[in-house]
C-alpha atoms as a PDB file:
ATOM      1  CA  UNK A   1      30.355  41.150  -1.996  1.00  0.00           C
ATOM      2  CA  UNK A   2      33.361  43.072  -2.623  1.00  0.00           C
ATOM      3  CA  UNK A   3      33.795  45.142  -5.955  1.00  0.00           C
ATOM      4  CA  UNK A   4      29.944  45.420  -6.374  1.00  0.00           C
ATOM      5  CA  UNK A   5      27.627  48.437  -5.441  1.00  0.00           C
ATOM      6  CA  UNK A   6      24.543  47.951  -3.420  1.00  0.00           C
ATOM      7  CA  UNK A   7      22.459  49.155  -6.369  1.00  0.00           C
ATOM      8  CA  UNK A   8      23.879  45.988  -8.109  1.00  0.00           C
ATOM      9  CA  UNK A   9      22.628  43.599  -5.368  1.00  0.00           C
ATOM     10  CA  UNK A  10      19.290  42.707  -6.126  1.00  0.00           C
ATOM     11  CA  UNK A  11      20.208  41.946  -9.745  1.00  0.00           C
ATOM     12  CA  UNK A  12      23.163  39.907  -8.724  1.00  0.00           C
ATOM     13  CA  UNK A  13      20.446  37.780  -5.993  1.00  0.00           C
ATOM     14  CA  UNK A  14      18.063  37.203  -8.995  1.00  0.00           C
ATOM     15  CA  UNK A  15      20.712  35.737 -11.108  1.00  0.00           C
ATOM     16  CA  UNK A  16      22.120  33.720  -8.362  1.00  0.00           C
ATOM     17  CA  UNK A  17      18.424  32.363  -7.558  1.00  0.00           C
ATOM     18  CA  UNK A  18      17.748  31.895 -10.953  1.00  0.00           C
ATOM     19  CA  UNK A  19      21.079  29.329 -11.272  1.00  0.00           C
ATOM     20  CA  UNK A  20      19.914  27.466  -8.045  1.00  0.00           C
ATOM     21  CA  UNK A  21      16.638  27.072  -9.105  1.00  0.00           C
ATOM     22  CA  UNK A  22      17.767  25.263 -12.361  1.00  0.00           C
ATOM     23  CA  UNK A  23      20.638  23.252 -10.642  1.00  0.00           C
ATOM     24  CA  UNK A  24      17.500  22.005  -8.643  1.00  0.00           C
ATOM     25  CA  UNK A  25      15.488  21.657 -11.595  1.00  0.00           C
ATOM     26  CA  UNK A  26      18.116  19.890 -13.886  1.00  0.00           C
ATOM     27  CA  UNK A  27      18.952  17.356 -10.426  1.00  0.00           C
ATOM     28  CA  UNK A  28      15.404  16.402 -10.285  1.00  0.00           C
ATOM     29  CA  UNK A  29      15.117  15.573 -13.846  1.00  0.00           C
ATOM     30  CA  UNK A  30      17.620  13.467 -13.863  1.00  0.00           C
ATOM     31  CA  UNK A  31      16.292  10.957 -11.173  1.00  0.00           C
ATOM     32  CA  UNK A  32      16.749   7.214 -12.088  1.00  0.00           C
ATOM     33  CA  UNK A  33      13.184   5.851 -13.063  1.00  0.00           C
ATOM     34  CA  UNK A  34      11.633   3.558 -10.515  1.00  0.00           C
ATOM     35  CA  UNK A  35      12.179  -0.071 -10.811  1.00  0.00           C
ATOM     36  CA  UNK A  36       8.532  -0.311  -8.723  1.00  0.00           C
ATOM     37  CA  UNK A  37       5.808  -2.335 -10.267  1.00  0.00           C
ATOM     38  CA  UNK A  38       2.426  -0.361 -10.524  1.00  0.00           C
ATOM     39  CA  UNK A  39      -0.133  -2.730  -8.189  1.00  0.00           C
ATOM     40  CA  UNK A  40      -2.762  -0.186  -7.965  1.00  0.00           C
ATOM     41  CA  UNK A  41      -5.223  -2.803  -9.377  1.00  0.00           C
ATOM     42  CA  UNK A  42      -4.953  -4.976  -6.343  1.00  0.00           C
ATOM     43  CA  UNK A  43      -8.258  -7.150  -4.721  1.00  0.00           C
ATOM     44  CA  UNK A  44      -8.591  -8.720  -1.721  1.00  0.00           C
ATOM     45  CA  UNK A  45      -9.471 -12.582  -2.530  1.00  0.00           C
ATOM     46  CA  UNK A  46     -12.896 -13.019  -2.045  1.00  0.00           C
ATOM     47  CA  UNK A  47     -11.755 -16.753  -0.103  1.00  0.00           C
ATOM     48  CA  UNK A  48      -9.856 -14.813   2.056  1.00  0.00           C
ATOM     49  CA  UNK A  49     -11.715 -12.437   2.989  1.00  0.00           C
ATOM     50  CA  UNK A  50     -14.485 -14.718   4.028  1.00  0.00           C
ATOM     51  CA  UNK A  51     -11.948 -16.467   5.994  1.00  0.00           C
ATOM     52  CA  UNK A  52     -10.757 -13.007   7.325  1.00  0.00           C
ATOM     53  CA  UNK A  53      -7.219 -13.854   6.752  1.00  0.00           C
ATOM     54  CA  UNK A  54      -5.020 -10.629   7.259  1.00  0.00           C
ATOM     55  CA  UNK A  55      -1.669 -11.057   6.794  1.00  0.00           C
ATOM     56  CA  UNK A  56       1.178  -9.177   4.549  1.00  0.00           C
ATOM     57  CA  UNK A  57       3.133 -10.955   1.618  1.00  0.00           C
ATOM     58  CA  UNK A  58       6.629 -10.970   0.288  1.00  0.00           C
ATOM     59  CA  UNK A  59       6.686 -11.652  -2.721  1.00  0.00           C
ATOM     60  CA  UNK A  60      10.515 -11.607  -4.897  1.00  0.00           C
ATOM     61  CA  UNK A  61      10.861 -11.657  -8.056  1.00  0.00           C
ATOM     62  CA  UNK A  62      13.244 -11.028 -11.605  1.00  0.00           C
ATOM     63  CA  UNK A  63      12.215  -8.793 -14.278  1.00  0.00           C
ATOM     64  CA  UNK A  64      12.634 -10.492 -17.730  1.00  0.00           C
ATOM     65  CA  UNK A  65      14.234  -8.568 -20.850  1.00  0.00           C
ATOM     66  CA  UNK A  66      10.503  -7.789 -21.716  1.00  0.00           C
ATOM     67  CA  UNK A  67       9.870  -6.169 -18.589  1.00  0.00           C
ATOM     68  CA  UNK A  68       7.577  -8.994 -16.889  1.00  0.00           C
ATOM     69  CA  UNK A  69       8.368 -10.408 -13.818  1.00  0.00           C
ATOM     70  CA  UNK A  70       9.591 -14.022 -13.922  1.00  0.00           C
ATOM     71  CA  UNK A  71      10.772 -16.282 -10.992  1.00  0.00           C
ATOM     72  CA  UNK A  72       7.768 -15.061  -8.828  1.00  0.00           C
ATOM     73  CA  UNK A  73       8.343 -17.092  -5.261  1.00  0.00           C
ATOM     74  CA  UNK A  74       7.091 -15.884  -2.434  1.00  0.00           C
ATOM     75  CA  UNK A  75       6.751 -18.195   1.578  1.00  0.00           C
ATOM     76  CA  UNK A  76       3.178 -16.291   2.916  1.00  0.00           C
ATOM     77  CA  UNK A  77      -0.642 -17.424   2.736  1.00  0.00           C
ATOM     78  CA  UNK A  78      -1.364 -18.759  -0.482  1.00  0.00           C
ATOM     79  CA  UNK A  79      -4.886 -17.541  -0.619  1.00  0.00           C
ATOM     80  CA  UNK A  80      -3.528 -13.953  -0.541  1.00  0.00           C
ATOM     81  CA  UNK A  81      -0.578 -14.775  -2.946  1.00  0.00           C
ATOM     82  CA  UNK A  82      -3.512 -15.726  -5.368  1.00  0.00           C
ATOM     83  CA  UNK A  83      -4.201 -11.565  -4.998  1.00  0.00           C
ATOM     84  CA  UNK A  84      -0.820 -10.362  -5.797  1.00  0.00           C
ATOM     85  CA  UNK A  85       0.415 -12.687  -8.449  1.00  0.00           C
ATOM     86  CA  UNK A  86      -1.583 -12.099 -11.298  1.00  0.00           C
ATOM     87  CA  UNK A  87      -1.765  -8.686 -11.017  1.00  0.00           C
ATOM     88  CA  UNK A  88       2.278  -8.838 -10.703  1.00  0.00           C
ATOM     89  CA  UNK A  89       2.608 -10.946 -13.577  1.00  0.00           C
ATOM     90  CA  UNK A  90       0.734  -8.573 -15.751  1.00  0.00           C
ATOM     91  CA  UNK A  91       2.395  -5.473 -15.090  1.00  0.00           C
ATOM     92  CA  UNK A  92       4.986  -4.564 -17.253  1.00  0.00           C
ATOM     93  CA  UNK A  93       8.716  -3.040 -15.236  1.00  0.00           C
ATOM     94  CA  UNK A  94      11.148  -0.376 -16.896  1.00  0.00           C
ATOM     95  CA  UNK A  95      13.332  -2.447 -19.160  1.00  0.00           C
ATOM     96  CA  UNK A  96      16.554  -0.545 -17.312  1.00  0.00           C
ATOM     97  CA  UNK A  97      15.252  -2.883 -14.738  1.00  0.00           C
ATOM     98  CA  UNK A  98      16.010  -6.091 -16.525  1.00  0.00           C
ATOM     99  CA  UNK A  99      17.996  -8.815 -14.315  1.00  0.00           C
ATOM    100  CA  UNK A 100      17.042  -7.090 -11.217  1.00  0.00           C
ATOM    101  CA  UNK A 101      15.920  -8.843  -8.053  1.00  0.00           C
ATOM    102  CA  UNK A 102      13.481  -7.077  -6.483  1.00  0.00           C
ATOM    103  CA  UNK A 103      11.507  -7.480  -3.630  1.00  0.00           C
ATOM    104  CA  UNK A 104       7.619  -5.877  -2.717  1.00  0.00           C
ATOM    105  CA  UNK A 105       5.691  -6.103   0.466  1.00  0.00           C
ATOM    106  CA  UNK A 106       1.649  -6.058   0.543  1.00  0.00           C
ATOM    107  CA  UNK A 107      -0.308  -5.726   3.667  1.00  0.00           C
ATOM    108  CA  UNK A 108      -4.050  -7.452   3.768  1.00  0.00           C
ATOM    109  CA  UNK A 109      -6.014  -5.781   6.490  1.00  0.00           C
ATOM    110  CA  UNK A 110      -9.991  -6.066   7.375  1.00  0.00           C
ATOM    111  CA  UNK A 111     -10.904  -3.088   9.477  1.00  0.00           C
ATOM    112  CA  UNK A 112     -14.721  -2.680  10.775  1.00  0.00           C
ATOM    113  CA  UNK A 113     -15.728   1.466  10.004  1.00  0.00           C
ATOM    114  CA  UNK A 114     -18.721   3.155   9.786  1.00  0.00           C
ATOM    115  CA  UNK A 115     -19.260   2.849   6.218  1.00  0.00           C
ATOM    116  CA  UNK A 116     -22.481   1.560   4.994  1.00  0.00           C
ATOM    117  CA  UNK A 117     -20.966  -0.615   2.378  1.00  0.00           C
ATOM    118  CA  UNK A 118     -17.530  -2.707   2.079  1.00  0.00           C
ATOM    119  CA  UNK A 119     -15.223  -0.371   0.577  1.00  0.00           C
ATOM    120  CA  UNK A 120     -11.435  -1.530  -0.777  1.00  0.00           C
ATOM    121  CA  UNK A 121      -8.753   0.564  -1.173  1.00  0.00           C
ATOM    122  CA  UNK A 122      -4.892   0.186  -2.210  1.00  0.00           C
ATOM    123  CA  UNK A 123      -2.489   2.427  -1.077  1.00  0.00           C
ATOM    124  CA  UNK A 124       1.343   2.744  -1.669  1.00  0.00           C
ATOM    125  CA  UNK A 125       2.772   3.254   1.645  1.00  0.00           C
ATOM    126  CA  UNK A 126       6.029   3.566  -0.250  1.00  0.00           C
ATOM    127  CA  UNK A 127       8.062   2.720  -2.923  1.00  0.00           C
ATOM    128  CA  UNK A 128       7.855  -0.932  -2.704  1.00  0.00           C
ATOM    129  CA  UNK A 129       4.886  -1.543  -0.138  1.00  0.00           C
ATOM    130  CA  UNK A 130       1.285  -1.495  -0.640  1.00  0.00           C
ATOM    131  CA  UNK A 131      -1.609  -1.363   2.133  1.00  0.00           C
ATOM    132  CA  UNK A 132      -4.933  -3.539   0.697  1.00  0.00           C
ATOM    133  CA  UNK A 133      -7.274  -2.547   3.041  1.00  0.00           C
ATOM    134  CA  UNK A 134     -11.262  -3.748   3.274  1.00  0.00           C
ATOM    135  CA  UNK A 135     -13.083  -1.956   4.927  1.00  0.00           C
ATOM    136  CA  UNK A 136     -16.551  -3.628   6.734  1.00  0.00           C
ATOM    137  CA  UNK A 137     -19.794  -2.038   8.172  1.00  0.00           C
ATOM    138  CA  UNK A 138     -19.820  -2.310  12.060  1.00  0.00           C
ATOM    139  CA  UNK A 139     -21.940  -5.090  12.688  1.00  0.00           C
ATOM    140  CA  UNK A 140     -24.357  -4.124  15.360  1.00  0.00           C
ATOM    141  CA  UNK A 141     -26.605  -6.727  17.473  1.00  0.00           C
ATOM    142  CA  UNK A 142     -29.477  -5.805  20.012  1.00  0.00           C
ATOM    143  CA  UNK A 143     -30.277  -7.566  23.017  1.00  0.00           C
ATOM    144  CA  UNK A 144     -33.581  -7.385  24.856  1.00  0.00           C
ATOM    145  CA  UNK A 145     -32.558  -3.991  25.879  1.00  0.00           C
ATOM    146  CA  UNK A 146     -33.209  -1.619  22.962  1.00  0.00           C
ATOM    147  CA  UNK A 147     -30.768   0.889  23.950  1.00  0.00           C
ATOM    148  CA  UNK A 148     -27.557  -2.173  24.208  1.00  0.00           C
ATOM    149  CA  UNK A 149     -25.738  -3.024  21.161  1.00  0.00           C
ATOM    150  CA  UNK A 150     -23.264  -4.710  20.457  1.00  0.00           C
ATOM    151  CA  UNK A 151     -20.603  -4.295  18.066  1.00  0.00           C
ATOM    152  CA  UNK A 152     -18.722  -8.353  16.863  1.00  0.00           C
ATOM    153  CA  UNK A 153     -15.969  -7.799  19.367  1.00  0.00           C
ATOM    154  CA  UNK A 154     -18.575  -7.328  22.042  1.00  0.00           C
ATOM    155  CA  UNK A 155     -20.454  -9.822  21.011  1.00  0.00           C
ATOM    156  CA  UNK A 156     -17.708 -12.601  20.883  1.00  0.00           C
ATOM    157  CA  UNK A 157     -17.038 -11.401  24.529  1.00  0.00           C
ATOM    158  CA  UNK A 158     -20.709 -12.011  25.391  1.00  0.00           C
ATOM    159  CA  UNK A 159     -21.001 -15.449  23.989  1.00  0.00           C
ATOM    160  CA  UNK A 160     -17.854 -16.483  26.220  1.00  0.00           C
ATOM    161  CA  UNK A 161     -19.342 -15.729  29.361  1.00  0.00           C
ATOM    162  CA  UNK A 162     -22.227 -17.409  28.540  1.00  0.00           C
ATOM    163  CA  UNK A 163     -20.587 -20.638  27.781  1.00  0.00           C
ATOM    164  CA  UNK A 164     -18.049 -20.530  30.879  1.00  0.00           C
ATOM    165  CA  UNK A 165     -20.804 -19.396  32.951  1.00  0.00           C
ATOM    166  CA  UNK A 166     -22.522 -22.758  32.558  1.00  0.00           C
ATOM    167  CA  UNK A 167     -19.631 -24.769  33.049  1.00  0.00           C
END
């Protein structure tokens, strides 16, 4: 840094952080708003989840002048449609967004854990995904022995080689 002494460093550092620092500031501030419905209100339907139907849906659709989204078409399950539709329907989009075609991903999963209850939760995996996952107690079976169990994957398993062991 020609033409300045070193006693005049530090200052000079502190006004050159200082300008980065609101460069950064004003940049981030300035970041389009998402065009991302908010789908944190998500449920699993109850029909299938007793069907255990895990599957993800695409669903595309146009956001309206008022922010809604119209044209709502989507080619997956319709039992799990019937979760993301309403809730899509009532959530109201950035009017910037208006005429856009946008298109969201949801994953259904079932997962056995070692809660004691069924426990649902959404997460946004990113900007336009969402995870809907239900999570199921462990079901656990006991045989004659006291000290086998059985969790349902096991116990599928057993039941097979019953029935092609008497074939």
């Amino acid at each position: 840094m020609a033409g300045y002494s070193f006693s005049e460093m530090p200052v000079l550092w502190n006004e050159m952080n200082w300008v980065i620092g609101l460069i950064a500031s004003t940049t981030l501030s300035a970041e389009t708003p998402s065009c991302a419905p908010n789908l944190d209100h998500l449920t699993y339907p109850a029909v299938a989840l007793a069907a255990r139907i895990q599957a993800t849906v695409n669903m595309s659709f146009t956001v309206g002048a008022d922010g809604k989204a119209t044209g709502v078409d989507s080619n997956s399950y319709p039992l799990l449609r019937a979760g993301v539709e309403p809730v899509l329907r009532a959530t109201s989009l950035a009017p910037q967004s208006s005429g856009k075609r946008i298109t969201i991903q949801v994953n259904f999963l079932i997962a056995e854990s070692d809660v004691p209850n069924p426990v649902l939760s959404v997460d946004r995996v990113s900007e336009m995904v969402w995870q809907v996952k239900y999570l199921i107690p462990i079901l656990v079976e006991t045989t004659s022995d006291p000290a086998r169990t059985f969790t349902r994957s096991e116990v599928l398993l057993c039941r097979v080689r019953r029935w092609f062991s008497k074939l």
